[in-house]
Structure formats: C-alpha cells, structure tokens
PDB file of N, CA and C in Angstrom:
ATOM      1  N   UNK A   1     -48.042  97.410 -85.947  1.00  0.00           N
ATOM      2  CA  UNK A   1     -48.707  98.054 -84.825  1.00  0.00           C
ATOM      3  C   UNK A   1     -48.058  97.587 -83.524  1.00  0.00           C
ATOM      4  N   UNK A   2     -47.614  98.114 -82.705  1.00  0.00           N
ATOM      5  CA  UNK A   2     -46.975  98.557 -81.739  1.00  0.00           C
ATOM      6  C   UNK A   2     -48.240  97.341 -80.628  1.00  0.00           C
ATOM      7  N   UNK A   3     -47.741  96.817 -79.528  1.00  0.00           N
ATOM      8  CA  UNK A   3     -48.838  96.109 -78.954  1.00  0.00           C
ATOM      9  C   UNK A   3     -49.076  96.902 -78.028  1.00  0.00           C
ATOM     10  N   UNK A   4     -49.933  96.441 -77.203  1.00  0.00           N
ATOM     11  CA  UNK A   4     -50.882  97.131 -76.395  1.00  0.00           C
ATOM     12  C   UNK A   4     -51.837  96.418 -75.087  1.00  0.00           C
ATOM     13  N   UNK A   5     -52.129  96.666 -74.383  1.00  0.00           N
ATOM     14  CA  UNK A   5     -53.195  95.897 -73.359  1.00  0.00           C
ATOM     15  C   UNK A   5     -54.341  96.464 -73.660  1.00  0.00           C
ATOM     16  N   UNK A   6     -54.860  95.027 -74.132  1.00  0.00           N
ATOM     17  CA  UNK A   6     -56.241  94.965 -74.556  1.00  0.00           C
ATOM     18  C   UNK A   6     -57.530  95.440 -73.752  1.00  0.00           C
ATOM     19  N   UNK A   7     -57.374  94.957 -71.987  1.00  0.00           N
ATOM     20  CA  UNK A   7     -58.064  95.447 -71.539  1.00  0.00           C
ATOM     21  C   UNK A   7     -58.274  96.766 -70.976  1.00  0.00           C
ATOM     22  N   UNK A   8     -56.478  97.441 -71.320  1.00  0.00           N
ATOM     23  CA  UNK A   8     -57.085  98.624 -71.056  1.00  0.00           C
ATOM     24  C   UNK A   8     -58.186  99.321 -72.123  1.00  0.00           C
ATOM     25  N   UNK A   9     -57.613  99.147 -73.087  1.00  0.00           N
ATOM     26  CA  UNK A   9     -58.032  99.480 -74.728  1.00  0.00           C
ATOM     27  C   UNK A   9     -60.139  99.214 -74.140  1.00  0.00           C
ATOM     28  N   UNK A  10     -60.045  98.160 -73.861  1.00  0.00           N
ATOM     29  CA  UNK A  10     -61.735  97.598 -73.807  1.00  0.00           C
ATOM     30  C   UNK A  10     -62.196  98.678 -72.763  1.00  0.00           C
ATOM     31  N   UNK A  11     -61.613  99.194 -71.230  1.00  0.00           N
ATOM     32  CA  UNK A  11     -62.555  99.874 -70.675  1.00  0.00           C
ATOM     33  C   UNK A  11     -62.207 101.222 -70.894  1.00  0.00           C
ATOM     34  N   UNK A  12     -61.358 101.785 -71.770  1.00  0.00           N
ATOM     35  CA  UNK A  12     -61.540 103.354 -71.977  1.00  0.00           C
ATOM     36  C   UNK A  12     -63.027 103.434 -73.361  1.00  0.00           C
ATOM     37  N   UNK A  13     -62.611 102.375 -74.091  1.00  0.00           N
ATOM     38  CA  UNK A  13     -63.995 102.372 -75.009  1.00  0.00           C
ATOM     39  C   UNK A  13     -65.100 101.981 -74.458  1.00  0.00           C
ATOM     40  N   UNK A  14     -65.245 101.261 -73.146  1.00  0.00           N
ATOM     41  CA  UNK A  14     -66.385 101.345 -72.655  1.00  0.00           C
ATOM     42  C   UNK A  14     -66.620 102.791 -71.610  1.00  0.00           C
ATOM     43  N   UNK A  15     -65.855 103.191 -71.235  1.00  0.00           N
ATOM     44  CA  UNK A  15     -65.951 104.475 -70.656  1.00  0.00           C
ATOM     45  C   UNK A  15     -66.266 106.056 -71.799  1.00  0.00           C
ATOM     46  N   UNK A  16     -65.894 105.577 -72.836  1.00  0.00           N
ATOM     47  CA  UNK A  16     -66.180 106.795 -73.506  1.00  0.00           C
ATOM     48  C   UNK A  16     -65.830 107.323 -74.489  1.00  0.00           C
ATOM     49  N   UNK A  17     -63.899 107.001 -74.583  1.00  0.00           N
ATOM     50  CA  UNK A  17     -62.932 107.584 -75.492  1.00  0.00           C
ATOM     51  C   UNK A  17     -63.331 106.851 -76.702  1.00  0.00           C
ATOM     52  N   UNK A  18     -62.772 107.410 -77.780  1.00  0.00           N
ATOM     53  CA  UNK A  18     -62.482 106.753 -78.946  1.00  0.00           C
ATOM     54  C   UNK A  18     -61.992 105.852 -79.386  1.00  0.00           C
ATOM     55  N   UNK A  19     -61.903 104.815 -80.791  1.00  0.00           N
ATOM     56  CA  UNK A  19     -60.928 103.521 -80.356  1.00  0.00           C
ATOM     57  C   UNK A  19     -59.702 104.186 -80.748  1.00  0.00           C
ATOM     58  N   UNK A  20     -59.623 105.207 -81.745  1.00  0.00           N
ATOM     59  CA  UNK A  20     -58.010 106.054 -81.973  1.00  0.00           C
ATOM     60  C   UNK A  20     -57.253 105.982 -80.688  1.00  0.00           C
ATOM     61  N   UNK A  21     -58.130 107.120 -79.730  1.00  0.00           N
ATOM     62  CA  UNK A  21     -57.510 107.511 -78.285  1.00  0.00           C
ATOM     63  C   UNK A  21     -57.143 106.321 -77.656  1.00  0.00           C
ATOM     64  N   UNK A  22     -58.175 105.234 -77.354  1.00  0.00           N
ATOM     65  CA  UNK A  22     -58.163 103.847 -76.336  1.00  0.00           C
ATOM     66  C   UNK A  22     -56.774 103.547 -77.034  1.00  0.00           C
ATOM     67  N   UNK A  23     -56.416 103.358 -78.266  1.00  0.00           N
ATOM     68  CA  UNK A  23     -55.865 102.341 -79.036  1.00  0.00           C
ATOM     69  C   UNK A  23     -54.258 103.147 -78.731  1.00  0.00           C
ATOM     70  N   UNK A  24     -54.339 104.978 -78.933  1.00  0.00           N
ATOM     71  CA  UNK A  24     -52.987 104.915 -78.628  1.00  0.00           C
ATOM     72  C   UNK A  24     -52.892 105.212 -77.067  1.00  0.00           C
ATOM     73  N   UNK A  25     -53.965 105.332 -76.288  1.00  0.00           N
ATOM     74  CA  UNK A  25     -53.075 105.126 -74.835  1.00  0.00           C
ATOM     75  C   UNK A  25     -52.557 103.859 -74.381  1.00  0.00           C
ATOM     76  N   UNK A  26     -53.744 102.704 -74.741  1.00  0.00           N
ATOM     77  CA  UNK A  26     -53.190 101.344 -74.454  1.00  0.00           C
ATOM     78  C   UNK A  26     -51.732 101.086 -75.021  1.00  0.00           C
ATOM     79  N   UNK A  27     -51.455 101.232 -76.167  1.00  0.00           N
ATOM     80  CA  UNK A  27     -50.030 101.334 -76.792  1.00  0.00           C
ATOM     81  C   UNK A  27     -49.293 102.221 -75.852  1.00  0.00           C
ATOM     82  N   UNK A  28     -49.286 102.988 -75.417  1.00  0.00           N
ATOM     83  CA  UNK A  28     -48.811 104.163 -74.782  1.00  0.00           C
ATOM     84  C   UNK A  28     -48.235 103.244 -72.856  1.00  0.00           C
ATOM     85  N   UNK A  29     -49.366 103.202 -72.558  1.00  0.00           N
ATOM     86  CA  UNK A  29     -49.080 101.749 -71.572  1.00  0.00           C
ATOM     87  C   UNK A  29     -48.443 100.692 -71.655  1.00  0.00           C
ATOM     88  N   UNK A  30     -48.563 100.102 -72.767  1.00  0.00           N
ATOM     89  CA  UNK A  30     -47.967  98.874 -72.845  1.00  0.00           C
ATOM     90  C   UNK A  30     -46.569  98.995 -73.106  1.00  0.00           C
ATOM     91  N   UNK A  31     -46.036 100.189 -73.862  1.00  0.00           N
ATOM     92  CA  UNK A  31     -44.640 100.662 -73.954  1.00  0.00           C
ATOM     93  C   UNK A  31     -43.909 101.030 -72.649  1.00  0.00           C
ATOM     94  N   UNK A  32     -44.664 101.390 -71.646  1.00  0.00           N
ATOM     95  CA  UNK A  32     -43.936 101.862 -70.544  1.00  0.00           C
ATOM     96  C   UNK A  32     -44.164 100.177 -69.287  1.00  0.00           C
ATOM     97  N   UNK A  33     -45.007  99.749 -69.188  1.00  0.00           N
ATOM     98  CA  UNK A  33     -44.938  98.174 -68.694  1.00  0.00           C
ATOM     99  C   UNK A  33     -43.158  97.769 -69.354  1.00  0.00           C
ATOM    100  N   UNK A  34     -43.198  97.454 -70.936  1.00  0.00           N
ATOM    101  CA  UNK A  34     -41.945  96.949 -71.262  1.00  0.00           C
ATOM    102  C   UNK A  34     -41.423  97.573 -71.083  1.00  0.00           C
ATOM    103  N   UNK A  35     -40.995  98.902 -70.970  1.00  0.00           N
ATOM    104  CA  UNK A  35     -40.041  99.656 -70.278  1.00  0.00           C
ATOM    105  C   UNK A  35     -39.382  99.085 -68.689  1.00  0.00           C
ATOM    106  N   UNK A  36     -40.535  98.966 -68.050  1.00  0.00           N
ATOM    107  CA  UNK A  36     -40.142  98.662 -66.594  1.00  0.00           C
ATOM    108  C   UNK A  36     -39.480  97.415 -66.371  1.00  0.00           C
ATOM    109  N   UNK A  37     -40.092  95.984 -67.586  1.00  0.00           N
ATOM    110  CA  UNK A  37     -39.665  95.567 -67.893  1.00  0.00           C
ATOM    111  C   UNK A  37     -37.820  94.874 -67.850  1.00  0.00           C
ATOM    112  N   UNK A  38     -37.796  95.778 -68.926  1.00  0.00           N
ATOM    113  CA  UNK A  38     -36.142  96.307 -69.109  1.00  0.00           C
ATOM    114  C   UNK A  38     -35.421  96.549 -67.939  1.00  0.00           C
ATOM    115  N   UNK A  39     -36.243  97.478 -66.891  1.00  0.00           N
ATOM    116  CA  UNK A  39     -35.137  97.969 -65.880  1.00  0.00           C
ATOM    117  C   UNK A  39     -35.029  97.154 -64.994  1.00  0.00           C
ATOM    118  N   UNK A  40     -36.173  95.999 -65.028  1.00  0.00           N
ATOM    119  CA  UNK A  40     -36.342  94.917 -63.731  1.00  0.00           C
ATOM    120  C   UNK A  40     -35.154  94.034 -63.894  1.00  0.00           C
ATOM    121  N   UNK A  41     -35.049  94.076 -65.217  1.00  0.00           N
ATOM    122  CA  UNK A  41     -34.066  92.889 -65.880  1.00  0.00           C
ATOM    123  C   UNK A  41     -32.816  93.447 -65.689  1.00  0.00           C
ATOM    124  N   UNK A  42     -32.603  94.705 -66.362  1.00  0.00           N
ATOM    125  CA  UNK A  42     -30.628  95.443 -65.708  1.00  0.00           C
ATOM    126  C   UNK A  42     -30.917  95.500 -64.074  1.00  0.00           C
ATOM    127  N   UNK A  43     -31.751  95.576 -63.381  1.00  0.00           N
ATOM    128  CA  UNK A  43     -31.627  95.091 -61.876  1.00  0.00           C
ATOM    129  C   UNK A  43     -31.228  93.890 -61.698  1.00  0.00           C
ATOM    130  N   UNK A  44     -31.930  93.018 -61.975  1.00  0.00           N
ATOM    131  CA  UNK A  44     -31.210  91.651 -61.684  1.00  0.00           C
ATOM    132  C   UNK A  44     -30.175  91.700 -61.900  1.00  0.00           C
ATOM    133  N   UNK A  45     -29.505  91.821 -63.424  1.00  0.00           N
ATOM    134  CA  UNK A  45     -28.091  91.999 -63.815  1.00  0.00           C
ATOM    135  C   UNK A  45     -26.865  92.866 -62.984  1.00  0.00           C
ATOM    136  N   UNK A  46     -27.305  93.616 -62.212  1.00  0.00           N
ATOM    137  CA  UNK A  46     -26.346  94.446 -61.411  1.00  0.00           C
ATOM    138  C   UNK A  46     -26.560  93.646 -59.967  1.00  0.00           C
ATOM    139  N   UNK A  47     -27.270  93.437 -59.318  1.00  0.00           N
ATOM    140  CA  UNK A  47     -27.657  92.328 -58.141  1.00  0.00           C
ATOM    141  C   UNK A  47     -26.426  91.511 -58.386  1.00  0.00           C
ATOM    142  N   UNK A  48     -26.542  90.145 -59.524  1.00  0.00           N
ATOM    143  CA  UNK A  48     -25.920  89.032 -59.520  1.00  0.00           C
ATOM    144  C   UNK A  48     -23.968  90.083 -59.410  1.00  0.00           C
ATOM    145  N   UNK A  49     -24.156  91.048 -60.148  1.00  0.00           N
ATOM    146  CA  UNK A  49     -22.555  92.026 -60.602  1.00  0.00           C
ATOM    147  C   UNK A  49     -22.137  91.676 -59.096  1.00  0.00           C
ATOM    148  N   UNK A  50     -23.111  92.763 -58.531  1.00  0.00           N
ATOM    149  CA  UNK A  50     -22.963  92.672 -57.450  1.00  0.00           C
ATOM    150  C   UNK A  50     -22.711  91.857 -55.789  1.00  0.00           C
ATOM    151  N   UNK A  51     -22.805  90.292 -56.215  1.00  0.00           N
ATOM    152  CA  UNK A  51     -22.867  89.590 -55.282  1.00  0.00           C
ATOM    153  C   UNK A  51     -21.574  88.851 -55.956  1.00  0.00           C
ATOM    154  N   UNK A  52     -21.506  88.757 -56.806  1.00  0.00           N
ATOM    155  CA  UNK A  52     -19.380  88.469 -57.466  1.00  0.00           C
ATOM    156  C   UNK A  52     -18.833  89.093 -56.618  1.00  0.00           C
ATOM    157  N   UNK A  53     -18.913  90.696 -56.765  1.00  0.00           N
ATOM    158  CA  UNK A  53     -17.661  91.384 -55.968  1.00  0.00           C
ATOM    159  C   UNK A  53     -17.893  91.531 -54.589  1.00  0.00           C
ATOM    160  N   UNK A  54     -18.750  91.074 -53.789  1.00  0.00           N
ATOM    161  CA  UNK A  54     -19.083  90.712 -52.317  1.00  0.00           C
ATOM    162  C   UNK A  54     -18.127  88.965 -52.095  1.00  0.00           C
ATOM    163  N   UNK A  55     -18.613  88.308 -52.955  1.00  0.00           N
ATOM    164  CA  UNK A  55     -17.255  86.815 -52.848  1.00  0.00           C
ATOM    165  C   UNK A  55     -16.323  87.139 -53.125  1.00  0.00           C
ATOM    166  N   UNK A  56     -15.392  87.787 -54.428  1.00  0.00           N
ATOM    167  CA  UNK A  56     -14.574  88.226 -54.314  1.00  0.00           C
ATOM    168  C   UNK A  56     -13.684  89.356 -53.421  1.00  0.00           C
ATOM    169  N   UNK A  57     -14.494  90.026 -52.564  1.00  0.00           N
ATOM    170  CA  UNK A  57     -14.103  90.625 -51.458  1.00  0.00           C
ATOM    171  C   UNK A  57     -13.748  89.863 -50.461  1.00  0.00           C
ATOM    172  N   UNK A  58     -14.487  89.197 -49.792  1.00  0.00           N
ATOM    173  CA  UNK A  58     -14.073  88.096 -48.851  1.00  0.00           C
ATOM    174  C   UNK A  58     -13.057  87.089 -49.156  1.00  0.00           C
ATOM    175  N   UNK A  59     -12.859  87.095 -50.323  1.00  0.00           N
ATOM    176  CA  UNK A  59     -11.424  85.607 -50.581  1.00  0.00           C
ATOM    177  C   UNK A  59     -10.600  87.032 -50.315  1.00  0.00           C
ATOM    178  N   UNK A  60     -10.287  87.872 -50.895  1.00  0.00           N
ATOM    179  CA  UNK A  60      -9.609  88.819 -50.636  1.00  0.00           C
ATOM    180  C   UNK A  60      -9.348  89.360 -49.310  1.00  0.00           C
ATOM    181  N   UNK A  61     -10.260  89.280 -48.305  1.00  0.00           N
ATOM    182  CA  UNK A  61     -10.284  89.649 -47.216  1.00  0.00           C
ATOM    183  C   UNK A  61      -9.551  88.866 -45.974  1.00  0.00           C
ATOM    184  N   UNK A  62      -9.945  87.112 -47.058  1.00  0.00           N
ATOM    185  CA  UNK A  62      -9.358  86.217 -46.233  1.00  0.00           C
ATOM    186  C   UNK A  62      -8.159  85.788 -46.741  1.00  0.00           C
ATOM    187  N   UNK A  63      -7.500  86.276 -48.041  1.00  0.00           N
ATOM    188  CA  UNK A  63      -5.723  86.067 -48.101  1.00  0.00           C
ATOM    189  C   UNK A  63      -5.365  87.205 -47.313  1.00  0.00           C
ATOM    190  N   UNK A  64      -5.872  88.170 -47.565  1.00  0.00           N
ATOM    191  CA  UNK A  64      -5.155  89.326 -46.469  1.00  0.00           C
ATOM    192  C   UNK A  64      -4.642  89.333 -44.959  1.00  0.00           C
ATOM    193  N   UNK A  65      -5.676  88.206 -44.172  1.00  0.00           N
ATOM    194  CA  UNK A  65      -5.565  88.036 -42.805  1.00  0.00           C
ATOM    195  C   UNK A  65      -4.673  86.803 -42.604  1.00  0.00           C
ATOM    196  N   UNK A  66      -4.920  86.118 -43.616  1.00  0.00           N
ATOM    197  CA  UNK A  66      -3.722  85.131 -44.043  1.00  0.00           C
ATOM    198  C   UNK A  66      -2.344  85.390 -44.036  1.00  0.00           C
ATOM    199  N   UNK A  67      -2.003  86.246 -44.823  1.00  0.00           N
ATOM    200  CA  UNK A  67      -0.977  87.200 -45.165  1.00  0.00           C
ATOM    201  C   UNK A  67      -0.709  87.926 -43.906  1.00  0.00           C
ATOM    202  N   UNK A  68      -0.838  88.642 -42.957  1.00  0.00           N
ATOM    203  CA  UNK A  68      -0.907  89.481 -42.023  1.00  0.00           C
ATOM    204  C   UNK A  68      -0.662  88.228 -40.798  1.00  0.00           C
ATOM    205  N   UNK A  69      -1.231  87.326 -40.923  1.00  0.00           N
ATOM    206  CA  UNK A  69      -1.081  86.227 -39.471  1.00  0.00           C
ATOM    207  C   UNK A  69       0.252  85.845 -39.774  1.00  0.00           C
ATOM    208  N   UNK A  70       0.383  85.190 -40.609  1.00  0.00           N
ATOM    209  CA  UNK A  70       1.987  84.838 -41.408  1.00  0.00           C
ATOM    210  C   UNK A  70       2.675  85.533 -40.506  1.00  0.00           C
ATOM    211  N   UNK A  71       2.595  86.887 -41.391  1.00  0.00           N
ATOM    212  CA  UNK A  71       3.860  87.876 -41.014  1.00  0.00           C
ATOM    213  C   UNK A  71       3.694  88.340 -39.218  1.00  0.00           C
ATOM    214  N   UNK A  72       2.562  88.370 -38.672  1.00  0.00           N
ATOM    215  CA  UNK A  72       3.038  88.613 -37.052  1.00  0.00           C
ATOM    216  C   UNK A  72       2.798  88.361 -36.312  1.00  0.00           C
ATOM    217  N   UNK A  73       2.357  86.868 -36.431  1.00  0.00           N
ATOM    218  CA  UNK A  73       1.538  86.021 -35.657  1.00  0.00           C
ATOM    219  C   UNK A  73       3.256  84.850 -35.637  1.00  0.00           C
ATOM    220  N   UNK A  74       2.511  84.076 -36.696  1.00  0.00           N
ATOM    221  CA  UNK A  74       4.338  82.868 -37.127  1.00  0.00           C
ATOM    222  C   UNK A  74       5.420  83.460 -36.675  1.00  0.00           C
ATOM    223  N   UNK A  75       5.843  84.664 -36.846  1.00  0.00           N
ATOM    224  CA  UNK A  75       6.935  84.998 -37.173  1.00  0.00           C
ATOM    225  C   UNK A  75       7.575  85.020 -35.415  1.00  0.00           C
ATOM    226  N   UNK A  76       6.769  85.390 -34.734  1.00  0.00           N
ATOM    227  CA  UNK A  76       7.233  86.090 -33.636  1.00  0.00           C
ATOM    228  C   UNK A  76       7.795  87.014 -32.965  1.00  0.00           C
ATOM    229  N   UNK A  77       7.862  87.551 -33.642  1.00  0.00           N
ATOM    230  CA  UNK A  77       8.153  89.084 -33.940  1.00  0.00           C
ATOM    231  C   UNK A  77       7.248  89.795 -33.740  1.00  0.00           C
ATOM    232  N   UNK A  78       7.546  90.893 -32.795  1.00  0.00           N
ATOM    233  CA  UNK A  78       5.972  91.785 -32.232  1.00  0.00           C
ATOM    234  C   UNK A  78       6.164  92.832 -33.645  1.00  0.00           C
TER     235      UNK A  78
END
C-alpha cells in the first residue's frame, strides 16, 4: 500500500467520504507532496550546477584580463 497522510485520510472520514475514497485521495496527496519532493531536490542540484559555472566563469574572466594586460598593458605597445 502506497503511503499516505493520515490526517488527511482522518478529516475527509470525519467529514463524510468513505474510508475507500479518504484512503485513495490521501494516497493521491501523499504521491504528489513526494513528487514536489523530487523537484525541490533536482532544484538544489541545478543551484549547486549552477554556482560551479559562476566560479568557473570568473577564473576565466580573470585569466582573460590577465592575458589581455600582458599583451597591452606590459608590452607597450598601443
């Protein structure tokens, strides 16, 4: 059996429904919670992706100006 939140399960049967109905909407809920779950978690995972290639941009950004001062800054050469 598939899990479920109990308390939803408790106030649709105190409201009225059946325990069939309570039993598969709570299941029905609790599948889409772990769903969201899931996506909270590949969020994080693309965040952290994402803050690599923000450091790796900047070392990159800063051999480049490196590279560029070298050549027409040192050199003297306009």
């Amino acid at each position: 059996m598939p899990l479920m939140s109990s308390e939803l399960f408790d106030a649709l049967v105190e409201a009225g429904a059946s325990d069939e109905k309570a039993r598969k909407a709570a299941e029905a809920a609790a599948a889409y919670e772990s769903r969201f779950g899931r996506i909270e978690n590949d969020i994080t995972i693309i965040k952290s992706g994402i803050q690599w290639l923000q450091v790796l941009l900047g070392i990159h950004m800063t051999m480049t100006m490196l590279i560029l001062g070298k050549l027409f800054i040192f050199t003297g050469k306009p």
